[in-house]
N, C-alpha and C. Protein backbone atom coordinates (compact mmCIF):
# COMPACT_ATOMS: atom_id res chain seq x y z
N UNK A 1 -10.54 -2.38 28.16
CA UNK A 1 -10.54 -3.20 26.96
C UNK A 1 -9.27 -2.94 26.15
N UNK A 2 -8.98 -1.76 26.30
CA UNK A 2 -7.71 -1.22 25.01
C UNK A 2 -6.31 -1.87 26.11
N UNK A 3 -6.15 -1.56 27.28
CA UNK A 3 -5.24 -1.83 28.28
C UNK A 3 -5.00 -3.64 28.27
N UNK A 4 -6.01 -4.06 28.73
CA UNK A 4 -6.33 -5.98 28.98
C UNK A 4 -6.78 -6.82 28.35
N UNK A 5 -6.70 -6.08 27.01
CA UNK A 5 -7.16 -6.69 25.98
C UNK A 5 -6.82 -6.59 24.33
N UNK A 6 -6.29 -5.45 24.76
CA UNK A 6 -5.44 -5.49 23.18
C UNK A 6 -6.04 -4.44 22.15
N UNK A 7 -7.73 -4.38 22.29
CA UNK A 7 -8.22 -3.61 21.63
C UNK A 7 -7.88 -2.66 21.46
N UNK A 8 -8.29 -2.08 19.42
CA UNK A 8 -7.59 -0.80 18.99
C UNK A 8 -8.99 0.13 19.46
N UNK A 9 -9.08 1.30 19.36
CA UNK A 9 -9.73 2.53 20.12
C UNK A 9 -10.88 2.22 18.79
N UNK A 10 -11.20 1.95 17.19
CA UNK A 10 -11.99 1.14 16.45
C UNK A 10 -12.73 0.36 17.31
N UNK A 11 -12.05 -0.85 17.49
CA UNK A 11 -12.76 -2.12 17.90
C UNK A 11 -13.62 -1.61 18.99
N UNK A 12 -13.05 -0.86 19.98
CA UNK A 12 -14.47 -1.00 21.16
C UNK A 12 -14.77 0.37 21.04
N UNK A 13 -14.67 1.17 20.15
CA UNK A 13 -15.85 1.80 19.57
C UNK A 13 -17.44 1.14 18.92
N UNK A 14 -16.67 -0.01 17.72
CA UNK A 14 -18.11 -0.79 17.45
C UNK A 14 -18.62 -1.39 18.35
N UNK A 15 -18.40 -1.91 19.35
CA UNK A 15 -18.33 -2.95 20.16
C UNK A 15 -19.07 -2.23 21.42
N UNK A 16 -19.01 -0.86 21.48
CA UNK A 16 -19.96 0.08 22.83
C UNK A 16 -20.61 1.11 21.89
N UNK A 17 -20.69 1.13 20.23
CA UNK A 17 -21.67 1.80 20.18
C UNK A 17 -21.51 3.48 20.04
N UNK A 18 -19.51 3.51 20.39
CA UNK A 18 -19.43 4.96 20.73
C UNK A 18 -18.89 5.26 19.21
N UNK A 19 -17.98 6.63 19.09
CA UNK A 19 -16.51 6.88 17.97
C UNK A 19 -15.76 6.77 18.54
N UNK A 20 -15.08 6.71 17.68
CA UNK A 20 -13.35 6.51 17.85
C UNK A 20 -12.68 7.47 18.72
N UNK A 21 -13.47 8.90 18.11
CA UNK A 21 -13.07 10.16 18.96
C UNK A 21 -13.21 10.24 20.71
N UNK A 22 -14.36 9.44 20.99
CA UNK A 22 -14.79 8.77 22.41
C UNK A 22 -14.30 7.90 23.09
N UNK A 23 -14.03 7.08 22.36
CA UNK A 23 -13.20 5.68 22.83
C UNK A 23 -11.49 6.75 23.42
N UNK A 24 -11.03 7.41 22.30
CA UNK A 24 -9.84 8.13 22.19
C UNK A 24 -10.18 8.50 24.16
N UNK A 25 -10.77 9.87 24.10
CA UNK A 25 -11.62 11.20 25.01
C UNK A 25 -10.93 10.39 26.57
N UNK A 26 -12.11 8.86 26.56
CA UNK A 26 -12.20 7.85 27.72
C UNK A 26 -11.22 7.74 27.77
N UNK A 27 -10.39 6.82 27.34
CA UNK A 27 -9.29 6.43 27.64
C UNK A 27 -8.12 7.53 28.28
N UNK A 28 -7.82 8.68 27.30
CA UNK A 28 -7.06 9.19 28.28
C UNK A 28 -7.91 9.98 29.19
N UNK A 29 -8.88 9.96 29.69
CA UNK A 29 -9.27 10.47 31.34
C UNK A 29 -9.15 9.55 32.03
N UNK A 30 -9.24 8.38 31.52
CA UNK A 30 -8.95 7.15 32.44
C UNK A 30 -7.33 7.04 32.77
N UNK A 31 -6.26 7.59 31.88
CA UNK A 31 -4.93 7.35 32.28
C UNK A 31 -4.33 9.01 33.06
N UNK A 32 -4.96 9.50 32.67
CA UNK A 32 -4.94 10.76 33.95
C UNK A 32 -5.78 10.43 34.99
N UNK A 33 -6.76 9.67 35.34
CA UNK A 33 -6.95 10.01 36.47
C UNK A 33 -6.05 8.78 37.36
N UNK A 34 -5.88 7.52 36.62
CA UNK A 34 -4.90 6.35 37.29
C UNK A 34 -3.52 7.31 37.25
N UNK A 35 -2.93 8.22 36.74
CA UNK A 35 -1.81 8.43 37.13
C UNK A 35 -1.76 9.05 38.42
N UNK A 36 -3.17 10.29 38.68
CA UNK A 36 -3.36 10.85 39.69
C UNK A 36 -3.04 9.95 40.96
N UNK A 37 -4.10 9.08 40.71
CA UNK A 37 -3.84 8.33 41.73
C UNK A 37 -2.90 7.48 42.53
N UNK A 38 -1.98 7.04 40.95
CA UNK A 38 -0.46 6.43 41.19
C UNK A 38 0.28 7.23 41.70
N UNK A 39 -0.03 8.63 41.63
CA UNK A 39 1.00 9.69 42.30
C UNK A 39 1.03 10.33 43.90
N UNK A 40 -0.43 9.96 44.17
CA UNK A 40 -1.05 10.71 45.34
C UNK A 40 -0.48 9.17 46.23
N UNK A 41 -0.97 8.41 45.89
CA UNK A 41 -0.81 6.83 46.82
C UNK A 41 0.44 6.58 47.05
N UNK A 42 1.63 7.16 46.19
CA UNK A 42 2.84 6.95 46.31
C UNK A 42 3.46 5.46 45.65
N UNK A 43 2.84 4.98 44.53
CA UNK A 43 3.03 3.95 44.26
C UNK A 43 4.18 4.07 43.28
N UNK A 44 4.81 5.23 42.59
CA UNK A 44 5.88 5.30 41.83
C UNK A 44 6.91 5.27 42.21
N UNK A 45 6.94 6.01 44.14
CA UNK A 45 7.88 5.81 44.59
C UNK A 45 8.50 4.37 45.11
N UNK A 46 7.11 4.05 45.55
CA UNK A 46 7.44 2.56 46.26
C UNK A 46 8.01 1.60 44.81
N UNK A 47 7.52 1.48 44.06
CA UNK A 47 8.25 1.43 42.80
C UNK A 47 9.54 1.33 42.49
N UNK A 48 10.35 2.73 42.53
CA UNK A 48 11.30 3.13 42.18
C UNK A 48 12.47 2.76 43.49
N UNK A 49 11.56 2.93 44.68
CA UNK A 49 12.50 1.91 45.61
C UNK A 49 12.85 0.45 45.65
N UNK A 50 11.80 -0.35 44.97
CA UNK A 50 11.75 -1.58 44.94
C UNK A 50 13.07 -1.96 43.95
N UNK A 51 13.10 -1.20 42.76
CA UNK A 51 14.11 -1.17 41.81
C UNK A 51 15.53 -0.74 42.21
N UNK A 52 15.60 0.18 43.05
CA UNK A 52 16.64 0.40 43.78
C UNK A 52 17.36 -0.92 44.30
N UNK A 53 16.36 -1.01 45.43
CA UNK A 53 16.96 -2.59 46.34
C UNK A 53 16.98 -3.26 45.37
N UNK A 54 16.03 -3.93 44.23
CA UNK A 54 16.42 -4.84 43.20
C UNK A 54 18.19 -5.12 42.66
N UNK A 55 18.32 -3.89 42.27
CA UNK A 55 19.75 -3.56 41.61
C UNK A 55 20.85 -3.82 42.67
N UNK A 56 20.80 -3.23 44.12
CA UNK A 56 21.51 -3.56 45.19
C UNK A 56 21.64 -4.91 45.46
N UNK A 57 20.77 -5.72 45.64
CA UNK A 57 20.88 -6.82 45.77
C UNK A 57 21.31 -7.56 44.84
N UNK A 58 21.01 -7.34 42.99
CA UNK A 58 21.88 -7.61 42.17
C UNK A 58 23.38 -7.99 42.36
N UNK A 59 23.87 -6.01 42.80
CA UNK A 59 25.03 -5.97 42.91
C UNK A 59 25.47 -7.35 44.08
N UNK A 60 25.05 -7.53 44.86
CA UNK A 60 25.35 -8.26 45.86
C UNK A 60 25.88 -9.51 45.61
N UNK A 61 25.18 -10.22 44.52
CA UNK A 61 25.43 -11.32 44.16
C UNK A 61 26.93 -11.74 43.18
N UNK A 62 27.37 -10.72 42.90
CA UNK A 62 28.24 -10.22 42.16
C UNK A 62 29.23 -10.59 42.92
């Protein structure tokens, strides 16, 4: 909700009933455990290669 939607860590507190302090808690276990996973899957690298060739091929056009 806070990510795809805009909501402040307030809003879907009222909205599930929780605090703010909870809404807070969730969220970052939710962005530690997606980083975990962005890291283990290798998706930062594939990433950071994509940006590579991006720029290369830039240059290319040049």
């Amino acid at each position: 909700m806070k990510l795809l939607m805009g909501y402040s860590d307030g809003e879907i507190a009222a909205k599930l009933g929780l605090t703010k302090t909870a809404v807070s808690t969730r969220v970052s276990r939710g962005r530690r455990l997606l980083r975990g996973i962005v890291e283990r899957e290798g998706f930062l690298l594939d990433a950071q290669r994509f940006r590579a060739e991006d720029s290369r091929d830039a240059l290319d056009l040049l």
